[in-house]
Protein backbone atom coordinates (compact mmCIF):
# COMPACT_ATOMS: atom_id res chain seq x y z
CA UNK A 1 0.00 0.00 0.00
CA UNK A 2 1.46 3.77 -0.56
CA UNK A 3 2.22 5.60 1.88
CA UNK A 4 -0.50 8.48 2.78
CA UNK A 5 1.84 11.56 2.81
CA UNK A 6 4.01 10.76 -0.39
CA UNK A 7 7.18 11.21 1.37
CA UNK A 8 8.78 8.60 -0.87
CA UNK A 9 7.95 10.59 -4.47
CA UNK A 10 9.92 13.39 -3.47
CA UNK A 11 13.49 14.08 -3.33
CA UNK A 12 15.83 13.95 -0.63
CA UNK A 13 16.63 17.10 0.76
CA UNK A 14 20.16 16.38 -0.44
CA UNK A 15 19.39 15.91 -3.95
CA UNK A 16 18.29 19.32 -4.86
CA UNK A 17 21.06 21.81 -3.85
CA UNK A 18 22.85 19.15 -6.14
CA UNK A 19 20.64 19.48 -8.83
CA UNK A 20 20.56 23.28 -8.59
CA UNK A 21 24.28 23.55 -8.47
CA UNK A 22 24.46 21.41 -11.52
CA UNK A 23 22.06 23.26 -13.56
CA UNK A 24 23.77 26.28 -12.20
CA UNK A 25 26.80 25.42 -13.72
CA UNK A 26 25.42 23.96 -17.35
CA UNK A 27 23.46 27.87 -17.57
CA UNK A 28 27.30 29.34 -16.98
CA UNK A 29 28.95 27.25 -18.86
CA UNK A 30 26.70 28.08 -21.82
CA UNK A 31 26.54 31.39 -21.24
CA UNK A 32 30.62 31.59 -21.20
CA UNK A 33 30.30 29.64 -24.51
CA UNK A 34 28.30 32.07 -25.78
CA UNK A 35 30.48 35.03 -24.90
CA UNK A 36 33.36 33.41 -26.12
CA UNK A 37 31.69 32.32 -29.48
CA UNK A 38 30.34 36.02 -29.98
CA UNK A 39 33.83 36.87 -29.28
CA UNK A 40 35.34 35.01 -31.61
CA UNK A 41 32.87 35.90 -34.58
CA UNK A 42 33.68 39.15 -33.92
CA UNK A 43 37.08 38.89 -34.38
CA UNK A 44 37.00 36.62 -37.42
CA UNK A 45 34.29 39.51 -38.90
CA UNK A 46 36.70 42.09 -38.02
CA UNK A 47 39.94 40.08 -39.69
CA UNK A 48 37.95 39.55 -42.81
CA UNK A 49 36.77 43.77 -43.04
CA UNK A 50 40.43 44.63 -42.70
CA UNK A 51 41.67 42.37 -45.56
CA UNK A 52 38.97 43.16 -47.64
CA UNK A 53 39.92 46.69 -46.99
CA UNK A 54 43.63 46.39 -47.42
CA UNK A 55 42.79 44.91 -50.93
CA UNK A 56 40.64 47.27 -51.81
CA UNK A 57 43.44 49.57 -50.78
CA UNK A 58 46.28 48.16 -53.04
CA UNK A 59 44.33 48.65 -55.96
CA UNK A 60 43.60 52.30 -55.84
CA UNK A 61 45.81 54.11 -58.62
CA UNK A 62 48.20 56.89 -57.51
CA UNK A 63 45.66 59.89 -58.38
CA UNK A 64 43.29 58.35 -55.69
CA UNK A 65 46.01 58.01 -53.02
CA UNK A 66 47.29 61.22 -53.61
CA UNK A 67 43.49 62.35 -53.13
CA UNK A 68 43.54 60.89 -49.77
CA UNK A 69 46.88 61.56 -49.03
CA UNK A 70 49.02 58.52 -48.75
CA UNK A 71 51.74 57.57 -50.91
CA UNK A 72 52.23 54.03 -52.41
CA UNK A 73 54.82 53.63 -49.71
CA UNK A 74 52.46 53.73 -46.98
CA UNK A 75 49.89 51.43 -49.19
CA UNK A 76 52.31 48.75 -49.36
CA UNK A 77 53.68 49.01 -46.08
CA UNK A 78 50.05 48.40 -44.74
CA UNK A 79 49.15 45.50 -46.99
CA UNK A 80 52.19 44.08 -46.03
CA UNK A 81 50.70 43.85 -42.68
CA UNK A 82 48.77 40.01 -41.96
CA UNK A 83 45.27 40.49 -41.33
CA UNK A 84 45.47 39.99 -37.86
CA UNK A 85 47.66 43.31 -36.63
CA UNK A 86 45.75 46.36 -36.92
């Protein structure tokens, strides 16, 4: 027969601040993912703007650099650059 007060459904007291903790840590550890995944498309998004940009750069003729001031000393100096460093 069951028991009247249903004292053996529920969880040990015990249990739960495990289960809390543990579920805890899965929402932090996905939201730390997260960051870090943001973080990193980010970066990637940024690497791929400044090569595009660096390109786009190196083909300008010397009229259009002179326009904007730069020399085609200081164009190839920056697209000698990888597209990691700034």
């Amino acid at each position: 027969m069951a028991s009247a007060d249903c004292t053996d459904t529920m969880p040990a007291p015990t249990d739960r601040p495990r289960a809390v903790r543990a579920v805890a840590l899965a929402w932090l550890a996905g939201r730390q993912l997260a960051w870090w995944s943001g973080r990193a498309l980010d970066r990637a998004l940024a690497w791929t703007e400044r090569a595009r940009q660096r390109r786009h750069l190196a083909g300008l003729n010397d009229y259009m650099l002179r326009d904007i001031g730069l020399t085609r000393a200081d164009v190839d100096a920056e697209t000698r650059k990888p597209f990691w460093q700034p």
